[in-house]
Protein backbone atom coordinates (compact mmCIF):
# COMPACT_ATOMS: atom_id res chain seq x y z
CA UNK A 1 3.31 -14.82 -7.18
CA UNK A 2 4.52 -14.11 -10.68
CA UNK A 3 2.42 -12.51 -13.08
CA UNK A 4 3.14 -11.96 -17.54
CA UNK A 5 2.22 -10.05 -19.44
CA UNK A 6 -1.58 -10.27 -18.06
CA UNK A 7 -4.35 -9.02 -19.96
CA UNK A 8 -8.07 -8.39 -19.56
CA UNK A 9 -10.67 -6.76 -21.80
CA UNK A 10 -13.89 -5.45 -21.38
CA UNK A 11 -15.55 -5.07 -24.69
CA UNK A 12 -13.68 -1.96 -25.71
CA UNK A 13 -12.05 -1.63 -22.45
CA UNK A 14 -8.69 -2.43 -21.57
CA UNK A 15 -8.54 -3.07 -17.80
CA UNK A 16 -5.20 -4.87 -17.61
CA UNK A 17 -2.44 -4.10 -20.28
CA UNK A 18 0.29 -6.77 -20.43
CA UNK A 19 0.97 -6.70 -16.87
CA UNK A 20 4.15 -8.34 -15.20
CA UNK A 21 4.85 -8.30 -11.68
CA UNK A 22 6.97 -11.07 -9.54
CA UNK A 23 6.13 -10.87 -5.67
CA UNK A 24 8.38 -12.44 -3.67
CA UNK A 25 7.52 -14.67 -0.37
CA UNK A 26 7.31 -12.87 2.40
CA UNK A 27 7.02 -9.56 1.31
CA UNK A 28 4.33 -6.88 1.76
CA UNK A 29 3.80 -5.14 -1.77
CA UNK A 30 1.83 -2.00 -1.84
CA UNK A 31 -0.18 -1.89 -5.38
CA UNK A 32 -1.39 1.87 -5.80
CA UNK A 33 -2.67 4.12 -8.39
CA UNK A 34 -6.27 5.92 -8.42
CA UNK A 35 -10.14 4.06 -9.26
CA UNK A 36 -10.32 2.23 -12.30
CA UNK A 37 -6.55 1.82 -12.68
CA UNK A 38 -6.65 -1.93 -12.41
CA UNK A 39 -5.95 -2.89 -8.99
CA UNK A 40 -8.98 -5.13 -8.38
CA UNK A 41 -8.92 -6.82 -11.80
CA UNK A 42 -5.62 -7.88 -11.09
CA UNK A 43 -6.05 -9.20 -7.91
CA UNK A 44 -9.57 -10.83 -9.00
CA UNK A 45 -7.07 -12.70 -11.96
CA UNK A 46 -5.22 -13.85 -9.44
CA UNK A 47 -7.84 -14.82 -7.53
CA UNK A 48 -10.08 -16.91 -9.84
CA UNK A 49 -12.74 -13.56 -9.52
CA UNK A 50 -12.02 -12.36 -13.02
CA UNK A 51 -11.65 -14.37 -16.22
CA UNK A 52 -8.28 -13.50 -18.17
CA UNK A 53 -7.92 -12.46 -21.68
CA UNK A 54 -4.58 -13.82 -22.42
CA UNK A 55 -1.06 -13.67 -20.23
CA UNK A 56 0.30 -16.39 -17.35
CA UNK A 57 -0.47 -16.42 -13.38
CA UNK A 58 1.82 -18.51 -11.44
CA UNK A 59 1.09 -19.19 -7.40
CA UNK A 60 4.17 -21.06 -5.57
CA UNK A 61 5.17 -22.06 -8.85
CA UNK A 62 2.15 -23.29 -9.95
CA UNK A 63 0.73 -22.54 -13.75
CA UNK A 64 -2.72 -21.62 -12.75
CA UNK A 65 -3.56 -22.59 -16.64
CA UNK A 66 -2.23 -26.58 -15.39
CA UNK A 67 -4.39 -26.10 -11.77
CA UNK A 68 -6.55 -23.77 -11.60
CA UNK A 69 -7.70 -24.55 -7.71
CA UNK A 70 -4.89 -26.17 -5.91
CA UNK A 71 -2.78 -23.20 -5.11
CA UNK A 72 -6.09 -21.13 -4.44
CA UNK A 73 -6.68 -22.44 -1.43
CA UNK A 74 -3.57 -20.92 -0.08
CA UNK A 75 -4.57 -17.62 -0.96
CA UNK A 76 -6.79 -15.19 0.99
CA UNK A 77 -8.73 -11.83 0.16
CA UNK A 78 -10.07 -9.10 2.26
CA UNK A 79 -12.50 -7.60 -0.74
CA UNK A 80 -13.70 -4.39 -0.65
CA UNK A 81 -17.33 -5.06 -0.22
CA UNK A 82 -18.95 -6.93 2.63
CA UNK A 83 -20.14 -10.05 1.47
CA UNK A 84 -21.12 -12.93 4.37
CA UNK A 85 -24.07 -14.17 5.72
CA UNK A 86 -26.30 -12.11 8.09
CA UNK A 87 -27.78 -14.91 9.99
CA UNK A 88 -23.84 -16.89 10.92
CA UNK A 89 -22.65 -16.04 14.17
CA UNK A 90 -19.12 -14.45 13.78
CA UNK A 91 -17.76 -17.78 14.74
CA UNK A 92 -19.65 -19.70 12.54
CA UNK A 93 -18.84 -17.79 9.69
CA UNK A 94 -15.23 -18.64 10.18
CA UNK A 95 -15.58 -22.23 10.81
CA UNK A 96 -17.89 -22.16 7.41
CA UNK A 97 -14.86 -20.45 6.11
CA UNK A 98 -12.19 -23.13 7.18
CA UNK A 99 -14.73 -25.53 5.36
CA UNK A 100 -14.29 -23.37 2.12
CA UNK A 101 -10.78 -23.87 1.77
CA UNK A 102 -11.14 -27.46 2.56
CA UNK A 103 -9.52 -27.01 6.00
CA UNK A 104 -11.14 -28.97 9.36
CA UNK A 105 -12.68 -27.50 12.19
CA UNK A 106 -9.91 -25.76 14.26
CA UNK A 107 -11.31 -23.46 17.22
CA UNK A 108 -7.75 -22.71 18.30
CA UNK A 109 -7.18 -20.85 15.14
CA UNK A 110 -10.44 -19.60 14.88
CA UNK A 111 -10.02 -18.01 18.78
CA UNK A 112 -6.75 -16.81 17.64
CA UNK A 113 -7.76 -14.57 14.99
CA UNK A 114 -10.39 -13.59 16.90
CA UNK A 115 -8.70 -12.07 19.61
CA UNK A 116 -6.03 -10.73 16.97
CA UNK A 117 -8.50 -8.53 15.58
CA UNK A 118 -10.58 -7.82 18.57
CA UNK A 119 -13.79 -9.71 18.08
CA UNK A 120 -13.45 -12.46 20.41
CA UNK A 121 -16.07 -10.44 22.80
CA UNK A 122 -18.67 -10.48 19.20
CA UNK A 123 -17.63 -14.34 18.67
CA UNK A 124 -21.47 -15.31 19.21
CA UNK A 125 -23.07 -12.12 17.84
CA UNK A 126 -24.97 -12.53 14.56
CA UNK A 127 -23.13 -10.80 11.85
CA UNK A 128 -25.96 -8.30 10.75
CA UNK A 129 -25.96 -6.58 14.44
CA UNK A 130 -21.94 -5.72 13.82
CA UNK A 131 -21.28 -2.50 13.38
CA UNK A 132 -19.42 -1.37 10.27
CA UNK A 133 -15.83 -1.60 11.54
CA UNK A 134 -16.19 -4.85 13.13
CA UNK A 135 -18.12 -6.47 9.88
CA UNK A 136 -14.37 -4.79 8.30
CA UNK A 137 -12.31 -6.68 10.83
CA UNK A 138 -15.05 -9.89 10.17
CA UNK A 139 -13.48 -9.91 6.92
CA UNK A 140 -10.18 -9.70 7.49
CA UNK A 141 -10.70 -12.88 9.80
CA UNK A 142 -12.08 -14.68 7.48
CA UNK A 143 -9.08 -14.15 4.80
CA UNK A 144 -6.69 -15.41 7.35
CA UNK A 145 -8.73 -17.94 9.36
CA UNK A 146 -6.88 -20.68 6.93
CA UNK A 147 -3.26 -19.39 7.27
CA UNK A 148 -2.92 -18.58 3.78
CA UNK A 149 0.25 -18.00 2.19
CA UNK A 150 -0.52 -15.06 -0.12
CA UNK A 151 -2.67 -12.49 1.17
CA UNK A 152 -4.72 -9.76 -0.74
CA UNK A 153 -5.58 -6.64 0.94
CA UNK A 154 -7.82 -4.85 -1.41
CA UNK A 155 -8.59 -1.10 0.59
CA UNK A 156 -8.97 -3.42 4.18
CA UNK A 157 -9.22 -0.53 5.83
CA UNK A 158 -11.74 1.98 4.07
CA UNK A 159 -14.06 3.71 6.06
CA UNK A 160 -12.53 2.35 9.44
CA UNK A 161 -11.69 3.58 12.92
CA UNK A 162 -7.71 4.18 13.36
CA UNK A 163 -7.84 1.86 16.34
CA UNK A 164 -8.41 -1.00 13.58
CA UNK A 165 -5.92 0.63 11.12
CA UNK A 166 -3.11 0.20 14.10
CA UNK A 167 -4.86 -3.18 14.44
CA UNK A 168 -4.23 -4.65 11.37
CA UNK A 169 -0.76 -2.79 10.48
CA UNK A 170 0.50 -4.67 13.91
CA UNK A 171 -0.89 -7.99 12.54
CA UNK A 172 0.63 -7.64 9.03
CA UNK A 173 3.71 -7.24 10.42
CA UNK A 174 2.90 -10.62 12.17
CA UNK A 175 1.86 -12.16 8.93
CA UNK A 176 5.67 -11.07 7.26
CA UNK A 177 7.31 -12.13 10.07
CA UNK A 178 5.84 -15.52 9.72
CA UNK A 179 6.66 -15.79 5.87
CA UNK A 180 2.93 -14.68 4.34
CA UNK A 181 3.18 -12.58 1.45
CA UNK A 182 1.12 -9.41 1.83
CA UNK A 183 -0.33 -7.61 -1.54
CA UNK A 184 -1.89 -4.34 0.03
CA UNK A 185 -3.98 -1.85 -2.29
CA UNK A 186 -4.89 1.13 -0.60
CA UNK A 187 -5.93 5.04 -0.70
CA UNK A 188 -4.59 5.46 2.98
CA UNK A 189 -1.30 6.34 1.11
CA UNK A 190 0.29 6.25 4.54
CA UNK A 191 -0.61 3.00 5.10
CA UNK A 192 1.45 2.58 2.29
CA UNK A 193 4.64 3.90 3.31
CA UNK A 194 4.18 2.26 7.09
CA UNK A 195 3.84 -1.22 5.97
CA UNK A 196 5.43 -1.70 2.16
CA UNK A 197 8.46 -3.27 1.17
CA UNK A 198 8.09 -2.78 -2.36
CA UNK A 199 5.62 -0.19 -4.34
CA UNK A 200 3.93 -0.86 -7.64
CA UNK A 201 2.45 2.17 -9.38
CA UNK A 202 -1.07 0.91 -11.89
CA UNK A 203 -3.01 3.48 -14.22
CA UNK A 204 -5.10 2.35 -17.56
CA UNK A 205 -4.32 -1.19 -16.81
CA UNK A 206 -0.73 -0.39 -17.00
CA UNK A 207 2.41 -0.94 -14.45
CA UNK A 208 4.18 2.45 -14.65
CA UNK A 209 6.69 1.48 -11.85
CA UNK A 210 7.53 -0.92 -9.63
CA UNK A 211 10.70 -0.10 -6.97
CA UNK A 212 11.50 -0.82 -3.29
CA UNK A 213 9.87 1.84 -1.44
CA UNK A 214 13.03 3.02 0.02
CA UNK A 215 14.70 4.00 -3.10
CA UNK A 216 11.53 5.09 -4.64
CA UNK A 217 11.57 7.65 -2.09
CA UNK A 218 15.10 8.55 -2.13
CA UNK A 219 15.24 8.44 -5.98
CA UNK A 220 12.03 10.72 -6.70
CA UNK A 221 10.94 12.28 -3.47
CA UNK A 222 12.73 15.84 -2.08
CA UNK A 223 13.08 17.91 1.10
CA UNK A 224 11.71 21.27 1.32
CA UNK A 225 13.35 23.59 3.54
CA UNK A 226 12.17 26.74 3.96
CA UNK A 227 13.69 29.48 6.88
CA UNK A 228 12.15 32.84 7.75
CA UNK A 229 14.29 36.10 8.19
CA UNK A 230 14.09 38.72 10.87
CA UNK A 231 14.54 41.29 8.29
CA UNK A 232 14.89 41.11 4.06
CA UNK A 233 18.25 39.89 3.18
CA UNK A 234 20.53 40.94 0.22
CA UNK A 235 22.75 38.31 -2.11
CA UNK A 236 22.86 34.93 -1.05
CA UNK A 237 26.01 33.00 -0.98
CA UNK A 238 26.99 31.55 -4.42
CA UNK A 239 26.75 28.17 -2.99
CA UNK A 240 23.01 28.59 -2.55
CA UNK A 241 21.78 29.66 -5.64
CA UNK A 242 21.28 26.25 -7.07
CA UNK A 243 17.30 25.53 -5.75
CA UNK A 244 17.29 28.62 -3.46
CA UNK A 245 14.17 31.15 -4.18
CA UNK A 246 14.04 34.48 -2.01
CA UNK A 247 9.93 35.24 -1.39
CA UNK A 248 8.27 37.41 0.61
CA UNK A 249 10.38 40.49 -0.25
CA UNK A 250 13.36 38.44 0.75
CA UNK A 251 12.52 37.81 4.16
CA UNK A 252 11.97 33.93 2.89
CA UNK A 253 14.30 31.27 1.67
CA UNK A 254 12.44 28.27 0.01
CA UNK A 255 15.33 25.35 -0.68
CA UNK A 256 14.72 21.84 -2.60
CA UNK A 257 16.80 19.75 -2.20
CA UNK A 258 17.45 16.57 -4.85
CA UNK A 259 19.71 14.32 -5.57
CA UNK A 260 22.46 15.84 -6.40
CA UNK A 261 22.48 18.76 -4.35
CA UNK A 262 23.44 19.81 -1.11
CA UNK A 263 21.39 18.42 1.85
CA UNK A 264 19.31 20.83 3.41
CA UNK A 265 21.26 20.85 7.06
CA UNK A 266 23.87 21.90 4.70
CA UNK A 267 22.29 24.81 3.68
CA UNK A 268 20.93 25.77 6.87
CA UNK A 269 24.15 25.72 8.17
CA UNK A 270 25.89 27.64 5.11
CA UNK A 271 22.70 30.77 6.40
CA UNK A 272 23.66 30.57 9.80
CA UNK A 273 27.77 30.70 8.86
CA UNK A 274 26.63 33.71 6.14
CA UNK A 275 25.69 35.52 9.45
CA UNK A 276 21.98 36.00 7.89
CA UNK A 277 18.99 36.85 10.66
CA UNK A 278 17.36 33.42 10.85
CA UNK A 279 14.26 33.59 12.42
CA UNK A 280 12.26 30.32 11.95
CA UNK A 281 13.32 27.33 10.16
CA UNK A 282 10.68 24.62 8.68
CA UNK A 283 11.54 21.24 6.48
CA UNK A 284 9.29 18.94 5.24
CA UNK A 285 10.25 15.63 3.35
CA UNK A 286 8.45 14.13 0.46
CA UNK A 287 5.59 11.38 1.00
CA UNK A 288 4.44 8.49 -0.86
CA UNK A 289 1.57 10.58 -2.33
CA UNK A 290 3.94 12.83 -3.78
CA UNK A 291 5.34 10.12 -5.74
CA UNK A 292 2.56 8.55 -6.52
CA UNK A 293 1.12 12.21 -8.52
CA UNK A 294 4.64 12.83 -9.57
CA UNK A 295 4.68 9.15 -11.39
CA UNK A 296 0.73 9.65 -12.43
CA UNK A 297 1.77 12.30 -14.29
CA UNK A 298 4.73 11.08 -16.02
CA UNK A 299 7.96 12.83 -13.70
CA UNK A 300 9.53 9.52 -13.38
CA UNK A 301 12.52 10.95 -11.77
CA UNK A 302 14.90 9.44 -14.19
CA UNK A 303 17.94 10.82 -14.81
């Protein structure tokens, strides 16, 4: 999927701002920022939902300008709002579904999705007596029922049981490993960091960032160390006073550590070889989330 310089207005509003993005095959992209930012106008571009204002979509190579359709049909969307028929059986609904994408009956695929996201026990219910999370997991079916090759996840999993978030992080696993490209938006921000090989960052309609998840995290995130003293301690060793803070009356050492600096085991171990009374010792590493504010509020971590 490649994407330039995309725009949509609304009136006054800007809702996409000369977006670019190139997803490559294969690949589960994680497109975050907070409501309004522009994640489902984007994917609703791309998926014939929302009307551009100017820019280029391209789907396997395809100018969706030259065919609008074609590569559509290899493309499937989990949407955030329940939309089927309450009177379709589950079963029905995805052999209805096959017939949408111009696909012919196949009850082998339709039994195998079914039993990938648990529902093979409601295959006959009608889909108004579901209960919430298995009208979620309907959806999801349905998106995949045709084997698409491009898959938008638009917040699959809001409102669910963890059961089906375990569920469906299993199956998109599946889905990479068989060469479908994943394009997950999402709140669960650890959802995020389980599944993503790559991490674009959206606010206003704009792309702030887009990095492999990975470096993202090594490049802006940091390790907080922090290690409790029997009793208050005096100086601390030269070597520590870069992004060391004494609290609590100096019975508390609070250490960041950044690129750049020492790692933390190397500070702990620089305490315990300054002969200091070390009585508890707690780290904790930077998250996606903390990115994601960090980058929402302009600390790009640039250098």
């Amino acid at each position: 999927m490649d994407v330039e310089r995309l725009v949509k207005r609304y009136r006054d509003v800007v809702a996409l701002d000369g977006v670019s993005l190139s997803i490559g095959a294969g690949e589960i992209f994680a497109l975050l920022g907070p409501n309004g930012a522009g994640k489902t106008t984007l994917i609703g571009a791309v998926c014939g939902l929302v009307k551009k204002t100017s820019g280029t979509i391209r789907l396997f190579g395809t100018d969706l300008d030259r065919d609008p359709l074609g590569p559509r049909y290899q493309v499937g969307l989990v949407p955030q709002e329940v939309n089927f028929d309450p009177f379709f059986t589950v079963r029905e609904s995805l052999r209805i579904q096959l017939g949408y994408f111009g696909r012919p009956p196949d009850e082998q695929r339709i039994a195998e999705v079914l039993e990938a996201l648990d529902l093979t026990a409601k295959a006959d219910a009608q889909t108004r007596a579901l209960s919430g999370g298995m009208k979620r997991r309907l959806l999801i079916a349905k998106a995949l029922v045709h084997r698409p090759r491009l898959v938008f996840l638009d917040e699959p999993t809001a409102g669910v049981d963890v059961e089906l978030r375990r569920d469906l992080w299993a199956y998109v696993r599946k889905l990479r490993g068989e060469g479908t490209t994943v394009v997950l938006t999402t709140h669960y921000l650890e959802e995020a960091e389980e599944l993503a090989d790559r991490v674009g960052i959206i606010n206003e309609g704009r792309l702030l960032l887009v990095e492999e998840k990975r470096a993202l995290l090594k490049r802006m995130g940091e390790k907080r160390l922090v290690v409790g003293f029997a009793e208050p301690v005096g100086r601390l060793p030269d070597s520590l006073a870069e992004g060391s803070v004494l609290a609590d009356g100096a019975r508390r050492l609070v250490y960041i550590e950044r690129n750049g600096r020492p790692r933390a085991s190397e500070v702990l171990r620089a305490l315990y070889a300054a002969g200091l009374p070390i009585h508890e010792v707690e780290t904790r590493a930077s998250r996606l989330e903390d990115v994601l504010i960090d980058v929402l509020h302009g600390r790009t971590g640039a250098t």
